[in-house]
N, C-alpha and C. Protein backbone atom coordinates (compact mmCIF):
# COMPACT_ATOMS: atom_id res chain seq x y z
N UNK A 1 -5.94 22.29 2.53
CA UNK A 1 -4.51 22.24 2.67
C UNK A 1 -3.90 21.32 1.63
N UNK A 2 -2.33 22.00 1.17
CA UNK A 2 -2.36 20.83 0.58
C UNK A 2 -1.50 19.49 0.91
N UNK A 3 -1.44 18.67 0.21
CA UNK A 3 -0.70 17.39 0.79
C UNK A 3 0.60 17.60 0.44
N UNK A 4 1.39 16.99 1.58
CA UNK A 4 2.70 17.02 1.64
C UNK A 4 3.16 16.47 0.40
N UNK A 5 4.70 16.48 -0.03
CA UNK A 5 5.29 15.69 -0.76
C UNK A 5 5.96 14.26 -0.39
N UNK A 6 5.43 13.79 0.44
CA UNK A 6 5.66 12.45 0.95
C UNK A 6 4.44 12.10 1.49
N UNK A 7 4.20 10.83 1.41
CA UNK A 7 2.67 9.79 2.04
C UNK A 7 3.23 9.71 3.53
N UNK A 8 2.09 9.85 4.20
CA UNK A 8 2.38 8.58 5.35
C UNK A 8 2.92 7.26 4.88
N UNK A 9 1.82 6.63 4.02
CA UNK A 9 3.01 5.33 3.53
C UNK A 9 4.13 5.11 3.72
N UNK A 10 4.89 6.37 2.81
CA UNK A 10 6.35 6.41 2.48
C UNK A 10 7.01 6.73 4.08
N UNK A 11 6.60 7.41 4.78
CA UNK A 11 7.02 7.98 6.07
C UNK A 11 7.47 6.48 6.84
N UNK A 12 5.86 5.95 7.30
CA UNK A 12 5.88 4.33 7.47
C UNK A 12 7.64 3.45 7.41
N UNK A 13 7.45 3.44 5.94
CA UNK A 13 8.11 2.77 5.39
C UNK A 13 10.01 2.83 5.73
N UNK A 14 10.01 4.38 5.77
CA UNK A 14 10.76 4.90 6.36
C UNK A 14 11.53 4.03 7.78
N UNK A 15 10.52 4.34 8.38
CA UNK A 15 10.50 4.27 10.31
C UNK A 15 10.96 3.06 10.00
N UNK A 16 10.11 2.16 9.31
CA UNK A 16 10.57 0.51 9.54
C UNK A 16 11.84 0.27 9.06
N UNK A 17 12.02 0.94 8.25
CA UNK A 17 13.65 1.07 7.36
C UNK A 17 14.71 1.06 8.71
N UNK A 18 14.48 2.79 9.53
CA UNK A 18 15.47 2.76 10.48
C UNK A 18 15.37 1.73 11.48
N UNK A 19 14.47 1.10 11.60
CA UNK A 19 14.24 0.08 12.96
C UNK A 19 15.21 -0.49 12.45
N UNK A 20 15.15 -1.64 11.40
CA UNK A 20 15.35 -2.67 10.79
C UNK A 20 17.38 -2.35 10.79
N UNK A 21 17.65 -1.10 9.96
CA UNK A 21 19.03 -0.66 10.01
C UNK A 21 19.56 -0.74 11.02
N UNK A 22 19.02 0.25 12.59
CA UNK A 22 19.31 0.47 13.66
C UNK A 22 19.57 -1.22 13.99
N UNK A 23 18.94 -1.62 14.39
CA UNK A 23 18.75 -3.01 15.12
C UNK A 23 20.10 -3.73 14.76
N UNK A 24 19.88 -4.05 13.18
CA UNK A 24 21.51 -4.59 12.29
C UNK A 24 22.65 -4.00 12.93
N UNK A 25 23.02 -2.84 13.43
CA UNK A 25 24.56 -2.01 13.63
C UNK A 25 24.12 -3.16 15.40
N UNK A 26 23.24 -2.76 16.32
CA UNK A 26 22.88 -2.89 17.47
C UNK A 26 23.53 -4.48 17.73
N UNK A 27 23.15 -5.17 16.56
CA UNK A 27 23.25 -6.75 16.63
C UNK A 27 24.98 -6.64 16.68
N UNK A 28 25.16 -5.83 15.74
CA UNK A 28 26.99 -5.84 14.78
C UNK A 28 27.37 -5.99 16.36
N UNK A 29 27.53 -4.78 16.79
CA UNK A 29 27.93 -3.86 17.82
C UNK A 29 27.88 -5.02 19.00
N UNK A 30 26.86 -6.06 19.43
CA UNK A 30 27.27 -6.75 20.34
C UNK A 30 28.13 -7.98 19.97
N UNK A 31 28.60 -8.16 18.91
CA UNK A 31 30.09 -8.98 18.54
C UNK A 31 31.33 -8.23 19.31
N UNK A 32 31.49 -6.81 19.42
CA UNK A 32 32.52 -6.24 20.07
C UNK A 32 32.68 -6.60 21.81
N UNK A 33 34.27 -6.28 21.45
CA UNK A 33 34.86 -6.19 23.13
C UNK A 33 34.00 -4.83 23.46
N UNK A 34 33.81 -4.81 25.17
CA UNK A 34 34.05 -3.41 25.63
C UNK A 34 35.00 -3.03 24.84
N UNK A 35 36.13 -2.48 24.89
CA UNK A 35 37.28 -1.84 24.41
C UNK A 35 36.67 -1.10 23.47
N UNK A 36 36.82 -2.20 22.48
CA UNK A 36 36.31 -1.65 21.20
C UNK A 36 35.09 -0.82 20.62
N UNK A 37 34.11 -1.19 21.91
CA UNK A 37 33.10 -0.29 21.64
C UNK A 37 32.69 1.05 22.30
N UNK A 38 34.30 1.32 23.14
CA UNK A 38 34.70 2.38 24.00
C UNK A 38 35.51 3.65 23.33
N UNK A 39 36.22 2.14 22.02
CA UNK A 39 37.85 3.08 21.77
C UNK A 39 37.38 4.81 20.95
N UNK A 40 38.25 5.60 21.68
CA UNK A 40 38.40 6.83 20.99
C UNK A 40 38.57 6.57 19.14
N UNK A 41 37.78 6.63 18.14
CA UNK A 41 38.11 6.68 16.74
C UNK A 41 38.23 7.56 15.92
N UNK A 42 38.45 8.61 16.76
CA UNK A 42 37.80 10.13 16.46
C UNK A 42 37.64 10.26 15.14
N UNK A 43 36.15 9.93 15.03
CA UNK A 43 34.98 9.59 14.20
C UNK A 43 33.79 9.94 14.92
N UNK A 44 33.35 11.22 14.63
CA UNK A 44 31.62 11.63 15.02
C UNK A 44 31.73 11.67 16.52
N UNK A 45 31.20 11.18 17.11
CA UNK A 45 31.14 11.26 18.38
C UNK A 45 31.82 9.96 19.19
N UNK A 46 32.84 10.51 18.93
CA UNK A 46 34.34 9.71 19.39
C UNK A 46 34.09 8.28 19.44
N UNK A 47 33.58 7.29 20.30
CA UNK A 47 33.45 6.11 20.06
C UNK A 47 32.20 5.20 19.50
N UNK A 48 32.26 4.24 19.18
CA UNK A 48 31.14 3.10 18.45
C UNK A 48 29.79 3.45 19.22
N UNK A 49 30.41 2.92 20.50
CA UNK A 49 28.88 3.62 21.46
C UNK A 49 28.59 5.19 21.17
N UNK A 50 29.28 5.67 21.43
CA UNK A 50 29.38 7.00 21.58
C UNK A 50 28.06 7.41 20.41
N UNK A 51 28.54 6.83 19.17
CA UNK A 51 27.63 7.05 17.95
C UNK A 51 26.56 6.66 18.35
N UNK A 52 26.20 5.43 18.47
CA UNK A 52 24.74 4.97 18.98
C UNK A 52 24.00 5.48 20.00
N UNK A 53 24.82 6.11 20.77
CA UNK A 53 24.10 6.93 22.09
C UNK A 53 23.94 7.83 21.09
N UNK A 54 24.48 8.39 20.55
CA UNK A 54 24.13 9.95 19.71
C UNK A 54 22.35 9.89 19.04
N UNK A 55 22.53 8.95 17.89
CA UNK A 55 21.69 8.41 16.95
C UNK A 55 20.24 8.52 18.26
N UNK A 56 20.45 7.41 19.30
CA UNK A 56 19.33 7.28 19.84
C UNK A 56 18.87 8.61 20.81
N UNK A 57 20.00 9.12 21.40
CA UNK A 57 19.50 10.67 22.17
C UNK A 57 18.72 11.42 21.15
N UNK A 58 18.79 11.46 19.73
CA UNK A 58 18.50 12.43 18.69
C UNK A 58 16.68 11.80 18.59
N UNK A 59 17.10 10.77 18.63
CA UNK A 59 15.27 10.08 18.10
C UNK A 59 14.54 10.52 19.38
N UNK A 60 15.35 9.76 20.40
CA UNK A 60 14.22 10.40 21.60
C UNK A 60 14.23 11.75 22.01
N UNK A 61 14.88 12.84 21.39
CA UNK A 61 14.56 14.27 21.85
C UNK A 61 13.50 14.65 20.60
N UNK A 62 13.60 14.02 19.76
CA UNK A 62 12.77 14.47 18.47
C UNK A 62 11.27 14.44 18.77
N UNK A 63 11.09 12.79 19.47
CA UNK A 63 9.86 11.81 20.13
C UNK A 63 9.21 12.83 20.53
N UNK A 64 9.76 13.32 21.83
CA UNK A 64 9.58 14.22 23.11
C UNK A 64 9.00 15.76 22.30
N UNK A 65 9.85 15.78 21.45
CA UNK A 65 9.44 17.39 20.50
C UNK A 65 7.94 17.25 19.71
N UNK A 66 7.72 15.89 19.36
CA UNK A 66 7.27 15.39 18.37
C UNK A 66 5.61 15.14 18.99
N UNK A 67 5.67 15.01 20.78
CA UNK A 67 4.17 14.78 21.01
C UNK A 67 4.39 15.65 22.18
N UNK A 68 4.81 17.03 22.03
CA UNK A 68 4.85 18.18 22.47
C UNK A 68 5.66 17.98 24.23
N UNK A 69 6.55 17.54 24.68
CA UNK A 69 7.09 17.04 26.20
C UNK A 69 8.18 17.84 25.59
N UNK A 70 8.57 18.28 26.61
CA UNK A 70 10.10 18.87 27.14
C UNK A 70 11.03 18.00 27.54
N UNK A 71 12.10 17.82 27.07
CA UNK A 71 13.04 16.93 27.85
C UNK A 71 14.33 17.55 28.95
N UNK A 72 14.60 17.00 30.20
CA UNK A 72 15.14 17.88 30.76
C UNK A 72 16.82 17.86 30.04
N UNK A 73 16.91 17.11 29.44
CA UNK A 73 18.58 17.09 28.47
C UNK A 73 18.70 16.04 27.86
N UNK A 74 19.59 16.80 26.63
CA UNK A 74 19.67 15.90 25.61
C UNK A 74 19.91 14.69 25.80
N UNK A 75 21.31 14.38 26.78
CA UNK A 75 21.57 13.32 26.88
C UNK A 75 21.90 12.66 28.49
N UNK A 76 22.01 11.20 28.62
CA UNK A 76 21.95 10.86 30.28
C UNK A 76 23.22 11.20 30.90
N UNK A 77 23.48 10.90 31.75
CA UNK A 77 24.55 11.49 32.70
C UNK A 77 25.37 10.34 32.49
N UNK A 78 26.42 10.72 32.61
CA UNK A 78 27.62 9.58 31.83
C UNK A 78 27.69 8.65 32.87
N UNK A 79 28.03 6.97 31.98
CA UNK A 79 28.18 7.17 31.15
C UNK A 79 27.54 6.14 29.47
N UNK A 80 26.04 6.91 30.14
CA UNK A 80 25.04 6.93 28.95
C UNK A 80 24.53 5.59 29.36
N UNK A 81 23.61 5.19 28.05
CA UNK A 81 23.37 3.89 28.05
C UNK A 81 24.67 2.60 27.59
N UNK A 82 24.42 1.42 27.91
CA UNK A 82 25.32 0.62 27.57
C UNK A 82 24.55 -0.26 26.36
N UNK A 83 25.34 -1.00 25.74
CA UNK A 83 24.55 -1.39 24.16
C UNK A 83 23.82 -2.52 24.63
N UNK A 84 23.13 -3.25 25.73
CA UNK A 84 22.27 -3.39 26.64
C UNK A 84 20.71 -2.85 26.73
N UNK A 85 20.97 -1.56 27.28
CA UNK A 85 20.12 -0.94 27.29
C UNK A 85 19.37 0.10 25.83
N UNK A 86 20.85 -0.12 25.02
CA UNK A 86 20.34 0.55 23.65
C UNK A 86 19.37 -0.73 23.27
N UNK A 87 19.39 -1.71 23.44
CA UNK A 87 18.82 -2.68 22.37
C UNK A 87 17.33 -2.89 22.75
N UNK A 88 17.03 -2.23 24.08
CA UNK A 88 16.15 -2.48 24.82
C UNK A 88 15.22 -1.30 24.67
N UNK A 89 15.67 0.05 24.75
CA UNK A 89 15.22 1.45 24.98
C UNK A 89 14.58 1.86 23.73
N UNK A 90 16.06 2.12 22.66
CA UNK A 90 15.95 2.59 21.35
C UNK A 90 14.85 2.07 20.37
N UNK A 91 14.25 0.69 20.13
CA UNK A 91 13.67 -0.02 19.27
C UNK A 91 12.21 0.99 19.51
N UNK A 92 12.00 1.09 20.95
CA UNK A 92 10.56 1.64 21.92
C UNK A 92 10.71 2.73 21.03
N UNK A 93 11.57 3.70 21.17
CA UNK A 93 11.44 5.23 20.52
C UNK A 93 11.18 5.02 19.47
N UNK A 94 12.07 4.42 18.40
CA UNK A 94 11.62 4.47 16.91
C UNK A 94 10.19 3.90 16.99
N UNK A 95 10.22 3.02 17.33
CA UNK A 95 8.41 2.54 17.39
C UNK A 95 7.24 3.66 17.55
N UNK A 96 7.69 4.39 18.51
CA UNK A 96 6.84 5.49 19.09
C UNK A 96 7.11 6.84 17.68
N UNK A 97 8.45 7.01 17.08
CA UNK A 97 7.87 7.55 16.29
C UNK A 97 7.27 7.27 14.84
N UNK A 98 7.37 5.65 14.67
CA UNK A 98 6.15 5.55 13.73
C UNK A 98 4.54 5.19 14.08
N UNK A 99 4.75 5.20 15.63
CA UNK A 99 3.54 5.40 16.22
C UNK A 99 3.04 6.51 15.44
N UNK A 100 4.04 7.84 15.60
CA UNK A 100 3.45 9.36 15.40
C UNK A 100 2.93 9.35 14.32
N UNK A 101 3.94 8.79 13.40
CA UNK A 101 3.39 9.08 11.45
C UNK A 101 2.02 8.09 11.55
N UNK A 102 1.83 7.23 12.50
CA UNK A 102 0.52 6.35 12.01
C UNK A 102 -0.43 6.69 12.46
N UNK A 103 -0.53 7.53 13.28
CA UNK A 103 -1.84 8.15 14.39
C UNK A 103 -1.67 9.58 14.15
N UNK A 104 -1.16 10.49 13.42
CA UNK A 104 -0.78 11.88 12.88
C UNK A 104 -2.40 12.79 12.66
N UNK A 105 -3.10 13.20 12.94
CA UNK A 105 -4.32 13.75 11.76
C UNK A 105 -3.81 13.71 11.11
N UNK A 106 -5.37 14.11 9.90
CA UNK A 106 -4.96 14.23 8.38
C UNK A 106 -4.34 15.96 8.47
N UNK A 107 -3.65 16.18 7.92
CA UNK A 107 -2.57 17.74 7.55
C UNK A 107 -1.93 17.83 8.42
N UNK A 108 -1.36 17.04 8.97
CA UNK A 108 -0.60 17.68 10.42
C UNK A 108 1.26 17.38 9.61
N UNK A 109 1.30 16.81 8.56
CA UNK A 109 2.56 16.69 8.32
C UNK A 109 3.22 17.82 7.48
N UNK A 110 2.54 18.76 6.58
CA UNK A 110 2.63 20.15 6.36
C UNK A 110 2.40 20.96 6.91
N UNK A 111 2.14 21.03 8.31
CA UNK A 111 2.12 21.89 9.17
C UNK A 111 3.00 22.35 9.80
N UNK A 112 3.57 23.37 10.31
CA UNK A 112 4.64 23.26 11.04
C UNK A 112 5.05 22.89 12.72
N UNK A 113 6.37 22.20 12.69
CA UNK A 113 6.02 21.84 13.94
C UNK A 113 7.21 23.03 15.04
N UNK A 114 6.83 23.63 15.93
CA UNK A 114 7.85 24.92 16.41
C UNK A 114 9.01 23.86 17.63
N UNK A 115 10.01 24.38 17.58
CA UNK A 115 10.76 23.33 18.34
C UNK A 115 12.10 24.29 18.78
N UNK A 116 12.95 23.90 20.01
CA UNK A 116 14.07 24.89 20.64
C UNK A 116 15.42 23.69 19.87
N UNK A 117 16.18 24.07 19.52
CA UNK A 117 17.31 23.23 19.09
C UNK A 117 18.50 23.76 20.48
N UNK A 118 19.24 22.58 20.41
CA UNK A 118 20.08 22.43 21.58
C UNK A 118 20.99 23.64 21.97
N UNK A 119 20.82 24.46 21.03
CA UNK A 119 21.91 25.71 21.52
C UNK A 119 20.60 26.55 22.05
N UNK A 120 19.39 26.30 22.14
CA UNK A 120 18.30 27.54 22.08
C UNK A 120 17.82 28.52 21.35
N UNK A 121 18.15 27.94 20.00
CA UNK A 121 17.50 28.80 19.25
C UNK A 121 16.16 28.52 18.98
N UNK A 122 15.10 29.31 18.96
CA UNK A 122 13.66 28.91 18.50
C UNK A 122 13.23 28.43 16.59
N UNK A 123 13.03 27.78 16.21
CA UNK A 123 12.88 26.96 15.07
C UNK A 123 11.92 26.46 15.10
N UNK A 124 11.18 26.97 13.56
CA UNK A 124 10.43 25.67 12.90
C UNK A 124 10.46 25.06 11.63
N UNK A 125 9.53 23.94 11.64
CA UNK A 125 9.82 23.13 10.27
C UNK A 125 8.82 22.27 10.38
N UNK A 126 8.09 22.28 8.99
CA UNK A 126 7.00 21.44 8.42
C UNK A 126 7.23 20.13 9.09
N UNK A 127 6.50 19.54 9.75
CA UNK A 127 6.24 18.20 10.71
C UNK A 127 7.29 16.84 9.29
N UNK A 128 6.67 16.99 8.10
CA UNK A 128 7.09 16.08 7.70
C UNK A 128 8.60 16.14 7.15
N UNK A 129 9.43 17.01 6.98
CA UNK A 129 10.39 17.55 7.04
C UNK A 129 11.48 17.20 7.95
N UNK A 130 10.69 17.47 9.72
CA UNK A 130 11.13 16.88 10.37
C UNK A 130 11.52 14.98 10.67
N UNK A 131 10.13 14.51 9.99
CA UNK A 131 10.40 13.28 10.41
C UNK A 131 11.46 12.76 9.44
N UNK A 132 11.15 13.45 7.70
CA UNK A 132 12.53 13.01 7.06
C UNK A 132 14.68 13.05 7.89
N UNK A 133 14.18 13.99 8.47
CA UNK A 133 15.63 14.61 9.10
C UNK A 133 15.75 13.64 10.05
N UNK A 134 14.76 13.00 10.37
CA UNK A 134 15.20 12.20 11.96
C UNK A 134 15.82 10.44 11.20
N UNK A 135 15.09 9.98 9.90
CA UNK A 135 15.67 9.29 9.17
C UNK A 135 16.73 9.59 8.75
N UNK A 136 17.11 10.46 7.98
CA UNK A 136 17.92 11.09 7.79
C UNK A 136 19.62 11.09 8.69
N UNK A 137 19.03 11.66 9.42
CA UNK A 137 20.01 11.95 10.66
C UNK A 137 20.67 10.68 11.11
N UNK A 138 20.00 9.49 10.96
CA UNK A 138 20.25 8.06 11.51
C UNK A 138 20.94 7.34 10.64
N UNK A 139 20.84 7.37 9.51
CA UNK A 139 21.15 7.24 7.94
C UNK A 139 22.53 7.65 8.38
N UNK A 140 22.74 8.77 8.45
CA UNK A 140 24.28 9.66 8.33
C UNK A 140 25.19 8.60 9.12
N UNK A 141 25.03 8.88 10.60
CA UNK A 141 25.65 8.26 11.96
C UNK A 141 25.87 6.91 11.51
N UNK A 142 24.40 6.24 11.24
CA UNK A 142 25.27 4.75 10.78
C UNK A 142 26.21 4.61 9.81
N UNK A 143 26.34 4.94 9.20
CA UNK A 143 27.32 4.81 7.73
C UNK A 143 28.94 5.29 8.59
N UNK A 144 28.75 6.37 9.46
CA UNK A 144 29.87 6.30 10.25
C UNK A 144 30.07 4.79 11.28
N UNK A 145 28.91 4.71 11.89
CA UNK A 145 28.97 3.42 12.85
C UNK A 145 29.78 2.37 11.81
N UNK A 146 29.37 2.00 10.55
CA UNK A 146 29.50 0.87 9.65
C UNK A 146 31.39 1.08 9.59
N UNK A 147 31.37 2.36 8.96
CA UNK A 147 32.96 2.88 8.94
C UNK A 147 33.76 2.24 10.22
N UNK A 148 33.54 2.59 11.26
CA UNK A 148 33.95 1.96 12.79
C UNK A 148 34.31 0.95 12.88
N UNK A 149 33.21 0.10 12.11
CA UNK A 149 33.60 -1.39 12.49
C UNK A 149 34.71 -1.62 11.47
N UNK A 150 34.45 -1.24 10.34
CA UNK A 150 36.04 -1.35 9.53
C UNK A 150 37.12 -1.04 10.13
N UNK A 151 37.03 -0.02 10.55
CA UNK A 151 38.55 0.40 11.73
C UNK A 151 39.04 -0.46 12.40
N UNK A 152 37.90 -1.43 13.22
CA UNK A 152 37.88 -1.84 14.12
C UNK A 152 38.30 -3.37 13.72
N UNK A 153 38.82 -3.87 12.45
CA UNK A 153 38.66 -4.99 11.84
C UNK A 153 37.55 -5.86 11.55
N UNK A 154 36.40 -5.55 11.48
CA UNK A 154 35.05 -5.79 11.29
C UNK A 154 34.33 -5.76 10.24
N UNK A 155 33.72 -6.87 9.62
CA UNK A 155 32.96 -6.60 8.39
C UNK A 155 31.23 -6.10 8.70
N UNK A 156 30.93 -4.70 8.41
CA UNK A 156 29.76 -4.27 9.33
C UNK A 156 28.68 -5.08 8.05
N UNK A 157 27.25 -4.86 8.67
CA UNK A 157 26.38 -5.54 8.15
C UNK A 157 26.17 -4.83 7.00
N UNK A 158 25.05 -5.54 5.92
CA UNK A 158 24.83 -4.76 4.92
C UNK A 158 22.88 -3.99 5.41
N UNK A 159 23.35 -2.38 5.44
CA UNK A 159 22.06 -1.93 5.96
C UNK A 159 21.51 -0.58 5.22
N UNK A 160 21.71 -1.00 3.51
CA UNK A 160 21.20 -0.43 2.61
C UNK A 160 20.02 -0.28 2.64
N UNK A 161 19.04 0.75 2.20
CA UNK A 161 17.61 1.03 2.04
C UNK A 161 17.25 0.04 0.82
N UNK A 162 18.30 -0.81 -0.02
CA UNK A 162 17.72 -1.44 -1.06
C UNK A 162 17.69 -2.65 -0.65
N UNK A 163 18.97 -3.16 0.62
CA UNK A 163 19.29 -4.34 1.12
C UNK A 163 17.44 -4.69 2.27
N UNK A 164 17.62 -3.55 2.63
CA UNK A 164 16.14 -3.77 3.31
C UNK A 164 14.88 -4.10 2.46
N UNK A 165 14.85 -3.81 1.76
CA UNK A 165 13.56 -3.93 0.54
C UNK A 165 13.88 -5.41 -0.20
N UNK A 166 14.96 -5.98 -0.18
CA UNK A 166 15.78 -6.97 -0.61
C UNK A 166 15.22 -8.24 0.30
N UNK A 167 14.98 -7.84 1.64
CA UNK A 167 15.39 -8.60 2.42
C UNK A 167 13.27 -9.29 3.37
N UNK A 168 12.78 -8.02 3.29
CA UNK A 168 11.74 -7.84 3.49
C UNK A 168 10.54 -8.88 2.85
């Protein structure tokens, strides 16, 4: 088989990236009032929390996809986690999925992995593909989260992929 276009290394490196990012907004985020981390900004998924519940429902349905479990829904019954329980829950998932990239067999990241996406459509996509998208995906949301706190009169943290390598 052949080898992916990304290392585990790089995958690794990745995961620790989003911990490290995630955690920074998580920290930001408990400087806020309730209010503020309630208010409608209609931005992504309407409020500050709102985003972070998003970000983290996405990692842990991925998790669940990722060491073959079904989840019974995307997300908890409102209204969700509180940034409490994000700081507590979320760190576990990302952990667990660089658990995955570190305990993976060898070829399993060019392989494909088959998965139902939330409307039900049946889909697949090369395992490592996926794990880029789940970085990826977290990447996006924060940069909105960061936006938020500007709204919000807030100077958000700096949670660049270079600021991390910077900082490390």
């Amino acid at each position: 088989m052949a080898e992916p276009p990304i290392s585990r290394s790089t995958l690794l490196t990745h995961f620790d990236y989003t911990l490290w990012a995630s955690s920074k907004l998580l920290d930001a985020a408990g400087r806020l009032t309730a209010e503020e981390l309630r208010r409608d900004l209609q931005v992504s998924h309407t409020s500050l929390l709102g985003t972070l519940q998003h970000i983290y429902y996405a990692d842990r349905i991925w998790l669940s996809r990722l060491e073959g479990r079904t989840m019974a829904s995307f997300v908890d019954p409102e209204p969700g986690p509180d940034l409490d329980a994000l700081k507590e829950h979320w760190p576990v998932v990302i952990r667990g999925l660089r658990d995955f990239v570190g305990h993976a067999p060898e070829g399993l990241f060019e392989q494909d992995l088959p998965f139902k996406r939330l409307n039900g459509d049946t889909q697949s996509m090369a395992h490592w593909k996926v794990l880029l998208h789940i970085v990826n995906h977290a990447t996006l949301h924060r940069g909105q989260v960061m936006g938020m706190l500007r709204q919000l009169g807030h100077v958000p943290p700096g949670t660049d992929y270079l600021f991390y390598h910077l900082q490390i």
